[in-house]
C-alpha atoms as a PDB file:
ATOM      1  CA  UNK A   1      -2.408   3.577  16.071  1.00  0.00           C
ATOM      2  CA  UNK A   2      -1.632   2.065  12.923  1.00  0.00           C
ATOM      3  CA  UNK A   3       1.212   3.451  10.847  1.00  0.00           C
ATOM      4  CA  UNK A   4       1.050   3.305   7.067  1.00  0.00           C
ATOM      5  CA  UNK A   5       3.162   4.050   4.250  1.00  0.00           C
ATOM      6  CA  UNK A   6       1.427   4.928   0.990  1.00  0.00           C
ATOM      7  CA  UNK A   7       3.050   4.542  -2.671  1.00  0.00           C
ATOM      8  CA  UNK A   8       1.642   6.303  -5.487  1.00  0.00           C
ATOM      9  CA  UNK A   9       2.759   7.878  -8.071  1.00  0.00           C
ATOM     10  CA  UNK A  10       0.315  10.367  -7.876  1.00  0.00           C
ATOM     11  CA  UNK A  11       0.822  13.910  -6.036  1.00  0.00           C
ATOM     12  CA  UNK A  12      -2.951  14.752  -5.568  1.00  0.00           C
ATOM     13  CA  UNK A  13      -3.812  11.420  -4.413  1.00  0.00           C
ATOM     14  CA  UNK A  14      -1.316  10.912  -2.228  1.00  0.00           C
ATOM     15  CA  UNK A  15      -2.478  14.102  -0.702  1.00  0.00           C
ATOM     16  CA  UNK A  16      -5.992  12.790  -0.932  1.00  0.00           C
ATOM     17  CA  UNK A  17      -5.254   9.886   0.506  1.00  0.00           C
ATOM     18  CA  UNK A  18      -2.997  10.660   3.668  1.00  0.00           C
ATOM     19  CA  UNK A  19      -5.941  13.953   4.320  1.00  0.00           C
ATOM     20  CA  UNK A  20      -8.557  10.975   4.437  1.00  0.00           C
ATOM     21  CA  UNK A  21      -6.582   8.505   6.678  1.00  0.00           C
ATOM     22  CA  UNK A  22      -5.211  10.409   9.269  1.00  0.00           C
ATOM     23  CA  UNK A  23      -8.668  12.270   9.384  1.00  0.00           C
ATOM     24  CA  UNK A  24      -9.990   8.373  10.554  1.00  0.00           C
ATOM     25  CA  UNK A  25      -6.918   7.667  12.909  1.00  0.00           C
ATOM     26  CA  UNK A  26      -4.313   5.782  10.805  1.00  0.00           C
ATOM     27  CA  UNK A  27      -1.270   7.704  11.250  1.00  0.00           C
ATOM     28  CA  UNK A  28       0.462   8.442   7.808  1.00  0.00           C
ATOM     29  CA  UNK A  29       4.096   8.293   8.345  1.00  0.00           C
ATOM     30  CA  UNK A  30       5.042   8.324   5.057  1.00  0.00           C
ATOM     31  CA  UNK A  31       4.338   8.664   1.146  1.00  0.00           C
ATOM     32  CA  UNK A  32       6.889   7.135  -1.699  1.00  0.00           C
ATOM     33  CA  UNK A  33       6.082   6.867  -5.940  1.00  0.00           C
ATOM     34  CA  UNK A  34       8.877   4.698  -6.832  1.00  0.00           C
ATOM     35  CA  UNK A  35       9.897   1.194  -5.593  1.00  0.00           C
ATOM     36  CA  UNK A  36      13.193   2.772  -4.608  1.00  0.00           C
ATOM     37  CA  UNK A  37      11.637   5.635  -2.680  1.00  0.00           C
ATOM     38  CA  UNK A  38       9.221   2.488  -0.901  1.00  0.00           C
ATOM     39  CA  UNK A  39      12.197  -0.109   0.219  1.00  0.00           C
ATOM     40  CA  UNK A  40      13.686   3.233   1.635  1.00  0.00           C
ATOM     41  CA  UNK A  41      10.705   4.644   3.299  1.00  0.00           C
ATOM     42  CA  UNK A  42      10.251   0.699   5.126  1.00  0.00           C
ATOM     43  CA  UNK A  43      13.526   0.831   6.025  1.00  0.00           C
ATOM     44  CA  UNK A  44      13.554   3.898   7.468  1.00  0.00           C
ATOM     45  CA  UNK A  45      10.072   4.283   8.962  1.00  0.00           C
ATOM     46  CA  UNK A  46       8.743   0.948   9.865  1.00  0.00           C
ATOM     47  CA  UNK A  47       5.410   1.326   8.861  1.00  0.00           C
ATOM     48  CA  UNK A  48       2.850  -1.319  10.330  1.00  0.00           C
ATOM     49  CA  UNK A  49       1.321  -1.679   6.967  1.00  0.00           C
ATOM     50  CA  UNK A  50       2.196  -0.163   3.284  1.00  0.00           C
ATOM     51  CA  UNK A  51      -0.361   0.929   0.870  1.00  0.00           C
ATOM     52  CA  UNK A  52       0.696  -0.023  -3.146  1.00  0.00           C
ATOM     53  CA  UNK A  53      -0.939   1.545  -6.016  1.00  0.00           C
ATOM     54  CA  UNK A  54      -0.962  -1.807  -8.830  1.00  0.00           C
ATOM     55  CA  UNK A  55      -0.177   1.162 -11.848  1.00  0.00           C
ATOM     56  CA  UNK A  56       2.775   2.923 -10.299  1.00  0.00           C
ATOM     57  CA  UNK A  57       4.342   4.738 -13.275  1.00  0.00           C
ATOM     58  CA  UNK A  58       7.084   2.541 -15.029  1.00  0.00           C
ATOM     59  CA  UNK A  59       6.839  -0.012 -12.425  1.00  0.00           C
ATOM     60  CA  UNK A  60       4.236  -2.683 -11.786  1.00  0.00           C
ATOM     61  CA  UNK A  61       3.295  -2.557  -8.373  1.00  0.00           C
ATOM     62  CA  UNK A  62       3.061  -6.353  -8.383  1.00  0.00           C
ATOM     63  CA  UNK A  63       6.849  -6.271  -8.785  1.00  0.00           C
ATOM     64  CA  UNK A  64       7.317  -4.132  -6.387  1.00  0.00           C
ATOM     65  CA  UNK A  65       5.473  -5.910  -4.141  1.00  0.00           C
ATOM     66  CA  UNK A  66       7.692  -9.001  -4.266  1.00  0.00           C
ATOM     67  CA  UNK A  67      10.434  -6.603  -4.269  1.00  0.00           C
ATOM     68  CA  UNK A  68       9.332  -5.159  -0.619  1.00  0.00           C
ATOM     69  CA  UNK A  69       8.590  -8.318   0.837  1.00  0.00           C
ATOM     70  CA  UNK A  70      11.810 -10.373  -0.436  1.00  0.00           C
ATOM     71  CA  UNK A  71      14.428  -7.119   0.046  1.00  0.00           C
ATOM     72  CA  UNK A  72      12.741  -5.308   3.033  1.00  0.00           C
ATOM     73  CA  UNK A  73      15.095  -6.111   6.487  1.00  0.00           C
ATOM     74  CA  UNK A  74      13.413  -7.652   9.683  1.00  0.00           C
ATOM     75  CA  UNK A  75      10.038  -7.970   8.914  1.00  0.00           C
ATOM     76  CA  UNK A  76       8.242  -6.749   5.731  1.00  0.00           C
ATOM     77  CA  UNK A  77       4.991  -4.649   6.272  1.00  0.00           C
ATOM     78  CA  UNK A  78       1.437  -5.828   5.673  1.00  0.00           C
ATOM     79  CA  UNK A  79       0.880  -4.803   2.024  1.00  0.00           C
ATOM     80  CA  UNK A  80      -2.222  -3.878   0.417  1.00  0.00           C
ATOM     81  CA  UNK A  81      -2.680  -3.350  -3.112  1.00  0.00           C
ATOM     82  CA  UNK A  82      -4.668  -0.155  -4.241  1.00  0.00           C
ATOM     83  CA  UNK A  83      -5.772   0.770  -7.908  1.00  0.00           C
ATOM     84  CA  UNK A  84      -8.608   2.517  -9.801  1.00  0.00           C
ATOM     85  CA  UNK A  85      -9.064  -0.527 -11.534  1.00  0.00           C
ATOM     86  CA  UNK A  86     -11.529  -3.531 -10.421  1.00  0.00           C
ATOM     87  CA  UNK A  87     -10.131  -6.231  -8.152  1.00  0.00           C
ATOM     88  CA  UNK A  88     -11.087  -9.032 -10.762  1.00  0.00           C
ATOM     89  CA  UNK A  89      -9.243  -7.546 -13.713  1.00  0.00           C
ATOM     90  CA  UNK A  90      -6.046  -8.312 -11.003  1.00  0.00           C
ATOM     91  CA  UNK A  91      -7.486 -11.526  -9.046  1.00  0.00           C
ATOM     92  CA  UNK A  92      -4.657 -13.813 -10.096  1.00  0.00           C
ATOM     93  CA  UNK A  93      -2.320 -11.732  -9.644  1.00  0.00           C
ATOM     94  CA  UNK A  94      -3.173 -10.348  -6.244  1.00  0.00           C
ATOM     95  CA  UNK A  95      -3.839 -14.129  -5.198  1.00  0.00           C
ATOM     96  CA  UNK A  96      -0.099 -15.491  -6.038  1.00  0.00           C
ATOM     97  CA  UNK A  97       1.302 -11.962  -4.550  1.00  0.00           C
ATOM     98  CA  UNK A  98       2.338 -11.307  -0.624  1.00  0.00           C
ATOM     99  CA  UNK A  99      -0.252  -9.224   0.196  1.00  0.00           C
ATOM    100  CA  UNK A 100      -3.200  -9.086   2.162  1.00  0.00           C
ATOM    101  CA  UNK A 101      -5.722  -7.958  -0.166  1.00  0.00           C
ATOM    102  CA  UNK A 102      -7.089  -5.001  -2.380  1.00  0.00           C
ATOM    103  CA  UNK A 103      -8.809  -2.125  -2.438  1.00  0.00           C
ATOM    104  CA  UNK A 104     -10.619   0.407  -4.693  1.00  0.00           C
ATOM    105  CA  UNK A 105      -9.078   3.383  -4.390  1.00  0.00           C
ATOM    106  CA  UNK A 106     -12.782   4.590  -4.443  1.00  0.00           C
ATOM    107  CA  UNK A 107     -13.412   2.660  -1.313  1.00  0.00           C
ATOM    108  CA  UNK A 108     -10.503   3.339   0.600  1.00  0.00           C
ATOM    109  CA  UNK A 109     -11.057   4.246   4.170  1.00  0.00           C
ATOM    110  CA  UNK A 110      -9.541   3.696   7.599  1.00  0.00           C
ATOM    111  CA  UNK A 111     -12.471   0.944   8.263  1.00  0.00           C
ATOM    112  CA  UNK A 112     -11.909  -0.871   5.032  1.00  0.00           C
ATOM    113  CA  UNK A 113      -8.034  -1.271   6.053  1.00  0.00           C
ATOM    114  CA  UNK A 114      -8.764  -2.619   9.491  1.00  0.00           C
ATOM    115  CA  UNK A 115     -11.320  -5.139   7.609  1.00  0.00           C
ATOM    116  CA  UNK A 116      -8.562  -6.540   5.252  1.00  0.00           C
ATOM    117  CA  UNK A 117      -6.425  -6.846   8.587  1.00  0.00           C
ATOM    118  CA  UNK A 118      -8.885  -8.272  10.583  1.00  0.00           C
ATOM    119  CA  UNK A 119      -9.264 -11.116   8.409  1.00  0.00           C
ATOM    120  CA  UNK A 120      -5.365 -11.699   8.146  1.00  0.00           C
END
């Protein structure tokens, strides 16, 4: 079973979110809103793959992500960006960042996630 990590800086979606997931068999082991809270979560949890919201308060989840991947110990989890907003307004960016992809947070589901890791 896949184990995930999800960083938002929402309460109600991260609710939302881990309800939805573990409903479809992805094992939430984990929630973070801050970058902090995230490099502490990996550390401590090991999730298989991390969920990043691209608007996370203060922070830009872009710089997080290179954050996660460069300080994380061992290896870094998959990452995969998450946002309200449309992939193109962030193609660029998501392109020269270490993730695997992006999803609507609209489309988010346990099947989309296996997609965007079957194609790694």
């Amino acid at each position: 079973m896949l184990r995930c990590l999800i960083v938002d800086d929402s309460p109600r979606f991260l609710d939302a979110a881990r309800g939805l997931l573990e409903r479809e068999g992805i094992a939430v082991v984990g929630v973070a809103s801050t970058s902090t809270e995230a490099l502490q979560r990996i550390e401590d949890l090991r999730p298989d793959l991390t969920l990043l919201d691209i608007d996370l308060g203060d922070e830009s989840g872009f710089d997080v992500a290179s954050r996660l991947h460069r300080e994380a110990s061992l290896d870094p989890p998959q990452l995969i960006l998450i946002s309200t907003h449309d992939e193109l307004d962030y193609a660029d960016l998501i392109e020269a960042s270490p993730v695997i992809g992006f999803l609507s947070k609209s489309a988010l589901s346990a099947d989309a996630i296996r997609d965007l890791l079957s194609r790694r």
